[in-house]
N, C-alpha and C. Protein backbone atom coordinates (compact mmCIF):
# COMPACT_ATOMS: atom_id res chain seq x y z
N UNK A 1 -22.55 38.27 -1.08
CA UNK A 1 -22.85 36.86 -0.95
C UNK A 1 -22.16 36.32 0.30
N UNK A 2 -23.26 35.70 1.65
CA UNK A 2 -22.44 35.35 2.68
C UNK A 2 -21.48 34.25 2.51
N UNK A 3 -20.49 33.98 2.98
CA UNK A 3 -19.26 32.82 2.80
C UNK A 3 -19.66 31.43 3.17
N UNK A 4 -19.75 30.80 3.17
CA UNK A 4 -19.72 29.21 3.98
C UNK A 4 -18.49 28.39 4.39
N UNK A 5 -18.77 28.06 5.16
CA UNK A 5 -17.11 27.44 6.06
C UNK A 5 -17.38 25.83 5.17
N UNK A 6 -15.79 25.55 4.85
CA UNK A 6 -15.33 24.58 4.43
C UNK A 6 -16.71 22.93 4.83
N UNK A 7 -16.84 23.08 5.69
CA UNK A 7 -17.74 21.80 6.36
C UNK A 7 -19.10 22.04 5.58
N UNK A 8 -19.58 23.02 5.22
CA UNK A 8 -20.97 23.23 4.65
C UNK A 8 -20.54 22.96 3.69
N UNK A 9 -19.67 23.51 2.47
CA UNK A 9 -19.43 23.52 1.14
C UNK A 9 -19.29 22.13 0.56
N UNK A 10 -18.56 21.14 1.60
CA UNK A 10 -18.49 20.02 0.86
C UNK A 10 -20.14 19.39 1.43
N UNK A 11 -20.97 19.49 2.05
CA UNK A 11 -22.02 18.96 2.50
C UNK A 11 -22.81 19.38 1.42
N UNK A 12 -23.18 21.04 0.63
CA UNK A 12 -23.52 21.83 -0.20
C UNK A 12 -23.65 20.44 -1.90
N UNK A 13 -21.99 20.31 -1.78
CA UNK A 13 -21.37 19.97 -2.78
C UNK A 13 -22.01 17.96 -3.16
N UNK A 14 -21.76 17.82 -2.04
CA UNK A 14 -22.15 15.73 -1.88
C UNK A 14 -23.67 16.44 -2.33
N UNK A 15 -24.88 17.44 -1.52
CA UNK A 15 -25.69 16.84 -1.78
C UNK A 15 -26.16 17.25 -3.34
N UNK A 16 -25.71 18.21 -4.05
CA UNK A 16 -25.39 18.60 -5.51
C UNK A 16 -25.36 17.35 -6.44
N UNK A 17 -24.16 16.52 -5.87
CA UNK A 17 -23.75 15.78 -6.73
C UNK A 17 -24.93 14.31 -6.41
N UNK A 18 -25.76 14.31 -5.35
CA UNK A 18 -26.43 13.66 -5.47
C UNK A 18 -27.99 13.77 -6.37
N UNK A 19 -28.18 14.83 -6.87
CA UNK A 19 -28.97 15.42 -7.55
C UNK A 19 -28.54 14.84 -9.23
N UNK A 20 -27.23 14.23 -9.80
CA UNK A 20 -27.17 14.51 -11.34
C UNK A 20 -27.71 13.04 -11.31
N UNK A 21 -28.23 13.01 -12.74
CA UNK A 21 -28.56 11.74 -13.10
C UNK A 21 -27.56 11.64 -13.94
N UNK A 22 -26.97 10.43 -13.73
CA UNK A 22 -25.81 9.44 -14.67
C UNK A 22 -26.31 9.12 -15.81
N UNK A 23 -25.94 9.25 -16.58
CA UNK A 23 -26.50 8.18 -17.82
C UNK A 23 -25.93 6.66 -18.00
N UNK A 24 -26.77 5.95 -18.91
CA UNK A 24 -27.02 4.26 -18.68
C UNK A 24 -25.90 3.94 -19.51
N UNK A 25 -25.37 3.06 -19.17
CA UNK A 25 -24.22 2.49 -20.31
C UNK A 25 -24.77 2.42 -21.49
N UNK A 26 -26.10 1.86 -21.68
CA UNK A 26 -26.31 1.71 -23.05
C UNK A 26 -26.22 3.16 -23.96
N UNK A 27 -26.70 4.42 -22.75
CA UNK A 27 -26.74 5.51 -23.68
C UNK A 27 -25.14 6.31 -23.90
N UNK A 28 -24.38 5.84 -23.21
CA UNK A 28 -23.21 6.02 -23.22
C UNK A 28 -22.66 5.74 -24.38
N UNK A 29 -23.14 4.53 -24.66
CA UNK A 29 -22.26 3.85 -25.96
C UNK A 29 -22.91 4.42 -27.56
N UNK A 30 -24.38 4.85 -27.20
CA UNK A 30 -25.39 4.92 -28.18
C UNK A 30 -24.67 6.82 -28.41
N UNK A 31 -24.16 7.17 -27.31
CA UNK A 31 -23.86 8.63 -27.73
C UNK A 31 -23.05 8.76 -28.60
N UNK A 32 -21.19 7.47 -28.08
CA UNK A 32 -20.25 7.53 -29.03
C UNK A 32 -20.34 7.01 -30.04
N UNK A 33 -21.25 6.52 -30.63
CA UNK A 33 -21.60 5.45 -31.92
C UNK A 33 -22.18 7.04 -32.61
N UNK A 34 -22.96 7.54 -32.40
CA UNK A 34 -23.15 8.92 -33.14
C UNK A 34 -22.39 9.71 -33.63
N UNK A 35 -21.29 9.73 -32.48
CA UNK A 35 -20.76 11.11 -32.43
C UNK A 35 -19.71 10.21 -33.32
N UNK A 36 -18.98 9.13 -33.28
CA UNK A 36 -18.33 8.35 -34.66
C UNK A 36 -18.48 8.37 -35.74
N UNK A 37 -20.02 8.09 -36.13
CA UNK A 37 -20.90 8.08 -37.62
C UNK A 37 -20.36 9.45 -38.07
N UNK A 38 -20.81 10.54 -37.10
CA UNK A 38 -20.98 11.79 -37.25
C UNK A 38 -19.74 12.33 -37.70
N UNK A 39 -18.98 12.08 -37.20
CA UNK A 39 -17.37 12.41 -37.46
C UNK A 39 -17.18 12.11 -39.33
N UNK A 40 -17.35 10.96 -39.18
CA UNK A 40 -17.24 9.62 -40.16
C UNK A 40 -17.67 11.29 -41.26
N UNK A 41 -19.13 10.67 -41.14
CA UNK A 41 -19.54 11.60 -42.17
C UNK A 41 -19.38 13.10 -42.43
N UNK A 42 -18.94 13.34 -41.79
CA UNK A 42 -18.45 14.83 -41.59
C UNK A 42 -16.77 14.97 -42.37
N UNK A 43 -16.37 14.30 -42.27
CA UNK A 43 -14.90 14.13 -42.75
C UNK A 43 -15.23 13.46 -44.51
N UNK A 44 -16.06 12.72 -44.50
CA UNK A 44 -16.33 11.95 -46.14
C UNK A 44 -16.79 13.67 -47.06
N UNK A 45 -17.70 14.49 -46.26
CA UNK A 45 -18.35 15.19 -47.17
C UNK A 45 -17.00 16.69 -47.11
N UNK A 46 -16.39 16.48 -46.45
CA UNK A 46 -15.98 17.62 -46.17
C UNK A 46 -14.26 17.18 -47.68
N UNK A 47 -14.24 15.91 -47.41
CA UNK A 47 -12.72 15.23 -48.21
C UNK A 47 -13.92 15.63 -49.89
N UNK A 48 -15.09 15.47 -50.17
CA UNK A 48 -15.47 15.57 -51.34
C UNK A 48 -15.47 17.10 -51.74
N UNK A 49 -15.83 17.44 -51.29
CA UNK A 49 -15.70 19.41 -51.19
C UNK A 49 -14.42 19.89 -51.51
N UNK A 50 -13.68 19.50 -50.44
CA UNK A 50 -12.21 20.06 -51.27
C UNK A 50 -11.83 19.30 -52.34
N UNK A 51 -12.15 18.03 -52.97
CA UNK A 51 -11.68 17.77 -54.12
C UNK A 51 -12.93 17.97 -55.23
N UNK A 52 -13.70 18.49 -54.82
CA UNK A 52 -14.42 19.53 -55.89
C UNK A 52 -14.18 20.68 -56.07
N UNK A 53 -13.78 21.70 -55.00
CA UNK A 53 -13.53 22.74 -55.03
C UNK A 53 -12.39 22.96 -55.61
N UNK A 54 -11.11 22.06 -55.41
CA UNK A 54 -9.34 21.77 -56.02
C UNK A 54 -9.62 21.46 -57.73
N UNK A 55 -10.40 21.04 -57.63
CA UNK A 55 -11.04 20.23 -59.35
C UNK A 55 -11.20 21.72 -60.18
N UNK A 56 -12.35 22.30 -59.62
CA UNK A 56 -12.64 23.12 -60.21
C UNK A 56 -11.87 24.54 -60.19
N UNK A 57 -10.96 24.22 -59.26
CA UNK A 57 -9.68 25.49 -59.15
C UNK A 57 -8.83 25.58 -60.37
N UNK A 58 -8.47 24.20 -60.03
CA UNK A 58 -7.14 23.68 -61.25
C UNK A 58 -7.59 24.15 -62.79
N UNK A 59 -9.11 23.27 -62.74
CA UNK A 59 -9.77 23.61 -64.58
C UNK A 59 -9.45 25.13 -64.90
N UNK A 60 -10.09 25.69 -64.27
CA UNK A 60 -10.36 27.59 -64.30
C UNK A 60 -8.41 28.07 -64.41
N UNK A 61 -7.74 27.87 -63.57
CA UNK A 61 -6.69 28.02 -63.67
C UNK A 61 -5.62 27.53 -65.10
N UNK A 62 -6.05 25.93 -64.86
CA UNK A 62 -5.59 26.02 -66.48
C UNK A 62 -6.25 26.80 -67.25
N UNK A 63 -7.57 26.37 -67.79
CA UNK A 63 -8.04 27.56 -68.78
C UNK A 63 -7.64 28.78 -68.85
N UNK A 64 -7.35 29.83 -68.03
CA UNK A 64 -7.01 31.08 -67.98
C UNK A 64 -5.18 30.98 -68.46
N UNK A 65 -4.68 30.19 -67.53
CA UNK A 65 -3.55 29.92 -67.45
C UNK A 65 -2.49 29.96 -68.57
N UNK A 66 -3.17 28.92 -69.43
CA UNK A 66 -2.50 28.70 -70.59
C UNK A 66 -2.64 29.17 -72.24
C-alpha cells in the first residue's frame, strides 16, 4: 500500500469527513428516548425474573430442605 505524505492525509481525511451525514437533533433526542424506554424496560423485566426465579428457588429449597 503506497504511503501518503502528511498534506494529502489530512486533505484525504476533511474530504471523508465531509461525506458523513449528521443526524437532526430531533433524531438525536428520538434515539435517547428509546434507548431510555429500552433500558427502562429491560431492567423492569429482568428485576421480575430474578424475583421469580429467587421465589421459586427458596419454595423448592424449603420443600426439600425441611
Amino acid at each position: 500500500m503506497a504511503r501518503t505524505n502528511p498534506v494529502q492525509f489530512i486533505q484525504q481525511t476533511r474530504a471523508e469527513v465531509g461525506k458523513v451525514v449528521w443526524p437532526s437533533r430531533r433524531e438525536v433526542l428520538l434515539t435517547t428516548v428509546m434507548v431510555f424506554t429500552l433500558a427502562v424496560l429491560l431492567a423492569v423485566f429482568f428485576a421480575l425474573a430474578d424475583l421469580l426465579i429467587r421465589t421459586g428457588l427458596q419454595g423448592v429449597l424449603t420443600y426439600f430442605g425441611s
